[in-house]
N, C-alpha and C. Protein backbone atom coordinates (compact mmCIF):
# COMPACT_ATOMS: atom_id res chain seq x y z
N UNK A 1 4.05 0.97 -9.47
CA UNK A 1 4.26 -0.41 -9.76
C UNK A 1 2.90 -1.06 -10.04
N UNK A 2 3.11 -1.86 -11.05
CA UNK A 2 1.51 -2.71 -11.52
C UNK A 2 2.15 -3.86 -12.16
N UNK A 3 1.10 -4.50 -12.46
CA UNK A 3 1.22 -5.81 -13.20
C UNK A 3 0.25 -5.81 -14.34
N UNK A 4 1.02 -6.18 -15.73
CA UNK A 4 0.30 -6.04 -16.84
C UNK A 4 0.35 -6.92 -17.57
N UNK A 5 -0.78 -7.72 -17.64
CA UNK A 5 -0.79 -8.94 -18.76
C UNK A 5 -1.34 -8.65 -20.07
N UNK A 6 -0.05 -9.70 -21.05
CA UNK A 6 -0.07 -9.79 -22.43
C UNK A 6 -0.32 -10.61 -23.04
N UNK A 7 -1.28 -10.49 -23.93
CA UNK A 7 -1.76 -11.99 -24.39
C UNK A 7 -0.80 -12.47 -25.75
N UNK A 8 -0.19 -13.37 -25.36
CA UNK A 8 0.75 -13.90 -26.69
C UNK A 8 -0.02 -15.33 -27.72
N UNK A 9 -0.54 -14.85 -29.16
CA UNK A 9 -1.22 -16.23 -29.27
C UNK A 9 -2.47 -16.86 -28.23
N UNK A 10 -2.44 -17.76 -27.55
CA UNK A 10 -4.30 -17.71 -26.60
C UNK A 10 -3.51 -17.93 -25.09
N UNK A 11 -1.86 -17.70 -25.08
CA UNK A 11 -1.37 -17.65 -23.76
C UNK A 11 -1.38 -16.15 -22.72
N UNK A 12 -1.46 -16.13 -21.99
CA UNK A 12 -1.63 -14.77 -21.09
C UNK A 12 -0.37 -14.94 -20.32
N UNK A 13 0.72 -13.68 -20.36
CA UNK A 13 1.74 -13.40 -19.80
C UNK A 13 1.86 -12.60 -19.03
N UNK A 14 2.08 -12.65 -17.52
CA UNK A 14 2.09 -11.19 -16.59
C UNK A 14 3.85 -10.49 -16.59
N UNK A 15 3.49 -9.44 -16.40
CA UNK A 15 4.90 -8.49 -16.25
C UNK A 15 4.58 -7.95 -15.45
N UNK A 16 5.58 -7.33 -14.56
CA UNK A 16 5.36 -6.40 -13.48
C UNK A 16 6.56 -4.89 -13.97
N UNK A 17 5.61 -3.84 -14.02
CA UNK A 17 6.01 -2.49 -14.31
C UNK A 17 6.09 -1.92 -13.52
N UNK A 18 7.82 -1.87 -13.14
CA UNK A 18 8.16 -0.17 -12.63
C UNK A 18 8.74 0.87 -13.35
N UNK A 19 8.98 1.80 -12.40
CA UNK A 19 9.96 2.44 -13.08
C UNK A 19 11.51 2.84 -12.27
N UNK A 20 12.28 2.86 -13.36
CA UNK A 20 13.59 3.12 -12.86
C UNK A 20 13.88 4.56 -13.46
N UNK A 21 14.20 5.21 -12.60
CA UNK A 21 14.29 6.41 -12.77
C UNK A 21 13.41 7.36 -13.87
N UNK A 22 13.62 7.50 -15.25
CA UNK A 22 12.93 8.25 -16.37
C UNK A 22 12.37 7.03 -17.01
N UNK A 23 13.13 5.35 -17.03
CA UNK A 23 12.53 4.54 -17.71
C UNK A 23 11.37 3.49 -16.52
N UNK A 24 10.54 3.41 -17.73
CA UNK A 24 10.00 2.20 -17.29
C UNK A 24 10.14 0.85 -17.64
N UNK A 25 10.24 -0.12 -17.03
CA UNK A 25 10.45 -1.64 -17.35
C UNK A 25 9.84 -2.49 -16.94
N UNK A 26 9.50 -3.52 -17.92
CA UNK A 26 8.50 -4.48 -17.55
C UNK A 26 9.30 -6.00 -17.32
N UNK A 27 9.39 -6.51 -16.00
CA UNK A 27 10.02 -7.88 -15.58
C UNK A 27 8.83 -8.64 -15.40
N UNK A 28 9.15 -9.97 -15.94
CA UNK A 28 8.49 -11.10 -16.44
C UNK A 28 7.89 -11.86 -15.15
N UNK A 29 7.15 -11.87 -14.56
CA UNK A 29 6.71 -13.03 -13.96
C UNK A 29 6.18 -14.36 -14.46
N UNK A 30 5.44 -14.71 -15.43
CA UNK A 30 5.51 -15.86 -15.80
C UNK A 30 4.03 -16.31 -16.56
N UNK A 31 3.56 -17.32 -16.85
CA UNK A 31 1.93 -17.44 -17.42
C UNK A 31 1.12 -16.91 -16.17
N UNK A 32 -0.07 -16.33 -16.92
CA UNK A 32 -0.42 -15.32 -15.78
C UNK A 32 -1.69 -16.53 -14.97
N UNK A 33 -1.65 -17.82 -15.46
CA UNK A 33 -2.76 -19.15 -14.52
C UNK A 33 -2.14 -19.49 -13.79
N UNK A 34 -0.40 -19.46 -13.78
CA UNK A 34 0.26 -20.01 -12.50
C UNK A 34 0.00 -19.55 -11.06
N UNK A 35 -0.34 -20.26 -10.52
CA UNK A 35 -0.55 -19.74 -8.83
C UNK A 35 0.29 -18.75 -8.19
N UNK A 36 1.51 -18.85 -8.46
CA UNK A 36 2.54 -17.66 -8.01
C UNK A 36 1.91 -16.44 -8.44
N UNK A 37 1.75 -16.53 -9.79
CA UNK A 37 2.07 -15.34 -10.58
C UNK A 37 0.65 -14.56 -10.00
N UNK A 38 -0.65 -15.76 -10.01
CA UNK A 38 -1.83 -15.28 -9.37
C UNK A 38 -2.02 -14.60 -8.17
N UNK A 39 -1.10 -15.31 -7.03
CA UNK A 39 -1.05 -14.56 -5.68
C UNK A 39 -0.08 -13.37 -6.21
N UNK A 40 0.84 -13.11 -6.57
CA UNK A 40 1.55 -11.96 -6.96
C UNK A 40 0.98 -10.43 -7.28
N UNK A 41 -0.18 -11.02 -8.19
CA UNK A 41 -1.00 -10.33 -9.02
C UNK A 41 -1.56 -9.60 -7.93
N UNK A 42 -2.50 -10.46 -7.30
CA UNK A 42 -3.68 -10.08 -6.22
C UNK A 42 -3.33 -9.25 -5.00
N UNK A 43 -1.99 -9.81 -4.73
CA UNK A 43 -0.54 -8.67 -3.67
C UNK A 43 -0.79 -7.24 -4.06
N UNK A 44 -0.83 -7.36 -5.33
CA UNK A 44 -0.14 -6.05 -5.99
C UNK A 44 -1.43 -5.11 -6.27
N UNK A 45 -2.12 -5.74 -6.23
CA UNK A 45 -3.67 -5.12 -6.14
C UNK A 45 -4.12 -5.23 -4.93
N UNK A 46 -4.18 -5.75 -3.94
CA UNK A 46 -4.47 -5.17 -2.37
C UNK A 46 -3.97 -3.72 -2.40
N UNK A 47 -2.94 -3.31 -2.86
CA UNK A 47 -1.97 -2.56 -2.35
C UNK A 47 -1.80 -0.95 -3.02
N UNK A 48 -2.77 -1.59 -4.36
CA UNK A 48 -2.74 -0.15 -5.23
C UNK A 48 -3.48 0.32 -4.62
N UNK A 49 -4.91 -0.10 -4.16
CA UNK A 49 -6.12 0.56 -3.92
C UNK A 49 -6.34 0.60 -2.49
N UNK A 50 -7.06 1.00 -1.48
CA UNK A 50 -6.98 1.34 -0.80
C UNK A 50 -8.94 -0.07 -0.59
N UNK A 51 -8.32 -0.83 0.38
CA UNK A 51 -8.96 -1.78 0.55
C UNK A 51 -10.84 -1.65 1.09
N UNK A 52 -11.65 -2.58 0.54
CA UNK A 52 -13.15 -1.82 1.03
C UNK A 52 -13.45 -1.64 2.69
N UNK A 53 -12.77 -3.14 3.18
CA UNK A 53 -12.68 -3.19 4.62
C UNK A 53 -12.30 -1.88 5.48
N UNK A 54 -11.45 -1.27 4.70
CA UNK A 54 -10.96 -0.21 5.22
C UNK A 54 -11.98 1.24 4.97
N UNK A 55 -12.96 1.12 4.50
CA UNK A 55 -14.00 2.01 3.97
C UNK A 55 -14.16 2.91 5.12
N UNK A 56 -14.17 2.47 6.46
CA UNK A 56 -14.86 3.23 7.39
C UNK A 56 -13.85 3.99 8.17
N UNK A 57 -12.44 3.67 7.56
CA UNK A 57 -11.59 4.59 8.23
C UNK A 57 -11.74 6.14 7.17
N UNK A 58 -11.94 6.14 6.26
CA UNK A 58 -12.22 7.07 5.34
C UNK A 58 -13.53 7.93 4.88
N UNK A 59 -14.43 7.62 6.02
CA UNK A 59 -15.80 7.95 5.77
C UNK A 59 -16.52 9.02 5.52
N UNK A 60 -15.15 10.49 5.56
CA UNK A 60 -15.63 11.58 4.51
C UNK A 60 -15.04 11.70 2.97
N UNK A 61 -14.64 11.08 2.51
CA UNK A 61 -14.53 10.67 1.06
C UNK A 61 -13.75 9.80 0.29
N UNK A 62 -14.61 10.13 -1.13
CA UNK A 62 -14.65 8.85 -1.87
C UNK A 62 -13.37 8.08 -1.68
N UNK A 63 -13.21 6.28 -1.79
CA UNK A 63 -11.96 5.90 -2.02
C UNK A 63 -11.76 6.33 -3.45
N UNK A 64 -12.95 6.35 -4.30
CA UNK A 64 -11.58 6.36 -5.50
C UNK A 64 -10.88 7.68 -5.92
N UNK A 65 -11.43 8.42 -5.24
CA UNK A 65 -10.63 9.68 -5.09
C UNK A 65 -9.28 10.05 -4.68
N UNK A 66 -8.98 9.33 -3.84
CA UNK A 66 -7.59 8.81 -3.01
C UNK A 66 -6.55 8.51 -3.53
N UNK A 67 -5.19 9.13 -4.06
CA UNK A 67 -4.14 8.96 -4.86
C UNK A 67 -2.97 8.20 -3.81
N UNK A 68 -2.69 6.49 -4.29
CA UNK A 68 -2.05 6.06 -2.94
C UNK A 68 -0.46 6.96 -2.79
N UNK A 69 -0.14 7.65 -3.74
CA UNK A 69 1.37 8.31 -3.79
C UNK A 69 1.13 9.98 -3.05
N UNK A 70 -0.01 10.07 -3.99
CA UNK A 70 -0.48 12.07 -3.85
C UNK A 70 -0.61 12.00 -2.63
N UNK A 71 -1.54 11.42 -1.92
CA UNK A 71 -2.16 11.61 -0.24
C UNK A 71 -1.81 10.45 0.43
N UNK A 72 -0.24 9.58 0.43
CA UNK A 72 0.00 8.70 1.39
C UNK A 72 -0.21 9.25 2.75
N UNK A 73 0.29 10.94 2.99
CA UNK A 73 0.20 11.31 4.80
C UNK A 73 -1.37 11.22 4.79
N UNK A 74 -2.33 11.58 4.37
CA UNK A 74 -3.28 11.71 4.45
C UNK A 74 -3.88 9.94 4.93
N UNK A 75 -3.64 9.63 4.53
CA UNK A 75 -3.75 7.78 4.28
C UNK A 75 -3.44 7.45 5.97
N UNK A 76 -1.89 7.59 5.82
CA UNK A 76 -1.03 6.81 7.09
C UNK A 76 -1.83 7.68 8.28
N UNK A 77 -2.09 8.73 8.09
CA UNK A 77 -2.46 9.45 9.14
C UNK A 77 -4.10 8.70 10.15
N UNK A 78 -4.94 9.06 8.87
CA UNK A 78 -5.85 7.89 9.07
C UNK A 78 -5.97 6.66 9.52
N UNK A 79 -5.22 5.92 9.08
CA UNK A 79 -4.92 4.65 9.39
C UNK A 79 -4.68 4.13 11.20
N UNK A 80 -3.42 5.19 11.45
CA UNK A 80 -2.75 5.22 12.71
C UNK A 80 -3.85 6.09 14.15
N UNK A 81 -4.13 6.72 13.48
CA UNK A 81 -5.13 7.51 14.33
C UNK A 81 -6.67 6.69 14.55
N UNK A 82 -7.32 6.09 13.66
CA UNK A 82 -8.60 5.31 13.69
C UNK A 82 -8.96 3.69 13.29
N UNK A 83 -7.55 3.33 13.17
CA UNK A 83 -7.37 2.02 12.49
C UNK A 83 -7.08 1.06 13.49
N UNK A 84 -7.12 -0.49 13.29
CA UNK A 84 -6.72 -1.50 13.94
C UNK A 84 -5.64 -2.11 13.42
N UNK A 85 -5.22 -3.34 13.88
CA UNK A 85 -3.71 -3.90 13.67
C UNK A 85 -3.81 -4.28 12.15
N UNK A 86 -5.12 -4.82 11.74
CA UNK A 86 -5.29 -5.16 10.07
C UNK A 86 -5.06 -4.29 9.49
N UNK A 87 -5.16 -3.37 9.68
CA UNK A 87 -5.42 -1.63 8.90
C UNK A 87 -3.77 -1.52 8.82
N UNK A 88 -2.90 -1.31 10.10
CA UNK A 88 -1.78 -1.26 9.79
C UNK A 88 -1.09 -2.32 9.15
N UNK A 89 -1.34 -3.72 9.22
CA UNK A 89 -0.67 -4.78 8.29
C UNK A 89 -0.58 -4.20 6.71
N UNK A 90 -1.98 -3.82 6.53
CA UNK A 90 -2.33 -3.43 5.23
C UNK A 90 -1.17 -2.38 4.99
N UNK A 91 -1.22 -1.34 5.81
CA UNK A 91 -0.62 -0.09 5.61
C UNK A 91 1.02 -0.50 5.60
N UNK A 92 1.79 -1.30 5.96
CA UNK A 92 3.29 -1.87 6.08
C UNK A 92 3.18 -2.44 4.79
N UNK A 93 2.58 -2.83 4.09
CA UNK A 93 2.48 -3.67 3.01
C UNK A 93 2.48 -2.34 1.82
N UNK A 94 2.14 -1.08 2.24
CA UNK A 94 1.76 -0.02 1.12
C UNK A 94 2.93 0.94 1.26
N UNK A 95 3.61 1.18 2.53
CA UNK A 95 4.30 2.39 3.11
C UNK A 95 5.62 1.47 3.61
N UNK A 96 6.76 2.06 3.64
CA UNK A 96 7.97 1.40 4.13
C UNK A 96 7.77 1.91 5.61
N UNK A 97 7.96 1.01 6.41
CA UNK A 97 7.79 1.80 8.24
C UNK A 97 8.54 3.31 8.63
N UNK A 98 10.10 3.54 7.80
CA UNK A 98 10.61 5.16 7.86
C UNK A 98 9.29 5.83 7.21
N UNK A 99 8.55 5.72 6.41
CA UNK A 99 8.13 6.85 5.61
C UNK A 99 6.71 7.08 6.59
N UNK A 100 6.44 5.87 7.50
CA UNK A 100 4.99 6.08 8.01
C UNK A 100 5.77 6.52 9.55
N UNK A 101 6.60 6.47 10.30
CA UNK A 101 7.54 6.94 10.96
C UNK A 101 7.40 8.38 11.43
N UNK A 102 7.92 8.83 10.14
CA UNK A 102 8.21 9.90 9.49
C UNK A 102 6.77 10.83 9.84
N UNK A 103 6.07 10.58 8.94
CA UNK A 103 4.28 11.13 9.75
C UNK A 103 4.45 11.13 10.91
N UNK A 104 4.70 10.15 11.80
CA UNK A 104 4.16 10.37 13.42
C UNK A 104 4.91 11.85 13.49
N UNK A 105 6.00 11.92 13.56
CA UNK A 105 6.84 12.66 14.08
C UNK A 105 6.25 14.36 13.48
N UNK A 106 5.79 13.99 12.21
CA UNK A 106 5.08 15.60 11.29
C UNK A 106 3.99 15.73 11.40
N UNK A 107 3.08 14.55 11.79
CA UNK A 107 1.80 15.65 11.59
C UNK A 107 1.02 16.01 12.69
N UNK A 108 0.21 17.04 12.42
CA UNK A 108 -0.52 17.34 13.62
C UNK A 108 -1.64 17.17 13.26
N UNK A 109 -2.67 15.71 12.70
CA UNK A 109 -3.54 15.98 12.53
C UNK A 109 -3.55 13.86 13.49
N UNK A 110 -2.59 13.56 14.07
CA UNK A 110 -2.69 12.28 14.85
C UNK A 110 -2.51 12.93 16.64
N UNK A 111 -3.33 12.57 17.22
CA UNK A 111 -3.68 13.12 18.71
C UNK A 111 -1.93 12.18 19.30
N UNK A 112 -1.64 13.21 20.44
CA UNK A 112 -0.32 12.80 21.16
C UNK A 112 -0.76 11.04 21.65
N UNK A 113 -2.37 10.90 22.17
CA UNK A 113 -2.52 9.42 22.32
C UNK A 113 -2.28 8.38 21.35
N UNK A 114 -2.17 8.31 20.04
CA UNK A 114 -2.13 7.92 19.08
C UNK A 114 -0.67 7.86 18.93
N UNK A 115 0.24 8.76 18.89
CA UNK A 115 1.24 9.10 18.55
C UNK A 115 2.21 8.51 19.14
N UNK A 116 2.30 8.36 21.00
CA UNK A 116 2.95 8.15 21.61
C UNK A 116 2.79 6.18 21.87
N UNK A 117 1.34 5.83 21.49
CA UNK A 117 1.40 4.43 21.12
C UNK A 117 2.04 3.70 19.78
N UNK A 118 2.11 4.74 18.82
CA UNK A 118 2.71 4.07 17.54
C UNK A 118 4.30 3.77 17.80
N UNK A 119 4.67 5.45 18.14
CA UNK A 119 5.90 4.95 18.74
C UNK A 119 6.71 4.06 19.50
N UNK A 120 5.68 3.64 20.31
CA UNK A 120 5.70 2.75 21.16
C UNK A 120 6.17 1.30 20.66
N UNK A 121 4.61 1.22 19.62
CA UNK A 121 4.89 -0.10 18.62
C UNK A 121 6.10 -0.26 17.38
N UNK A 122 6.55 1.04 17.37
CA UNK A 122 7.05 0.70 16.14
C UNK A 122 8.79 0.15 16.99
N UNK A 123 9.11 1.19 18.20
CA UNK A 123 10.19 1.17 19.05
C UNK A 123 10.38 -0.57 19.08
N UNK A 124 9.42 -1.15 19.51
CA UNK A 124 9.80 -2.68 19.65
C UNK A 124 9.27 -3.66 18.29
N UNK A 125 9.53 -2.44 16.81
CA UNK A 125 9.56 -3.81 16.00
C UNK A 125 11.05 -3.52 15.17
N UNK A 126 11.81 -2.76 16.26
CA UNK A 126 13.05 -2.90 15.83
C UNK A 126 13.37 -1.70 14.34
N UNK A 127 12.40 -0.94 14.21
CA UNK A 127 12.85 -0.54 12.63
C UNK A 127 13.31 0.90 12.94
């Protein structure tokens, strides 16, 4: 998912591109100076990239190396194991809570201390 602006004449139009199954489609958000469309934009870009703040949870390599789809366990794993509550806001905003869930329960690269606190947190946010 991204957002791609088109310049029509000297107006700038944002769309937001997914895909649905084999197709892709572009839905309209609106002139891309409107404030909505601006915070929308900037949402959607927190979220592709893997944030600078977050630099030091990753400190044996590059972010831009980092594919947010290819190496999400790699990501969530990080995150949950060396991260703070911002780190995970960020990370709920990138990962649906089943799919980061899902990691606790598979990997073995988050210590049982880690593990048995996520659970913990996630047990009382109801999901």
């Amino acid at each position: 998912m991204s957002v791609v602006i088109k310049a029509i004449g000297k107006s700038k139009y944002a769309y937001l591109v997914v895909r649905e199954g084999e197709k892709v489609v572009h839905k309209y958000l609106g002139p891309a100076h409107k404030q909505q469309v601006v915070k929308i934009m900037s949402d959607k870009k927190e979220i592709s990239v893997i944030p600078e703040r977050l630099r030091s949870l990753f400190w044996d390599t590059s972010l831009t190396k980092i594919h947010m789809k290819r190496n999400a366990r790699y990501i969530i794993e990080r995150v949950l194991e060396f991260g703070d509550v911002d780190a995970l806001k960020w990370l709920q905003k990138v990962y649906p809570d089943h799919t980061i869930i899902d990691v606790l329960y598979l990997s073995k690269a988050i210590t049982e201390k880690s593990r048995n606190f996520w659970l913990i947190w996630f047990e009382g946010s109801d999901v």
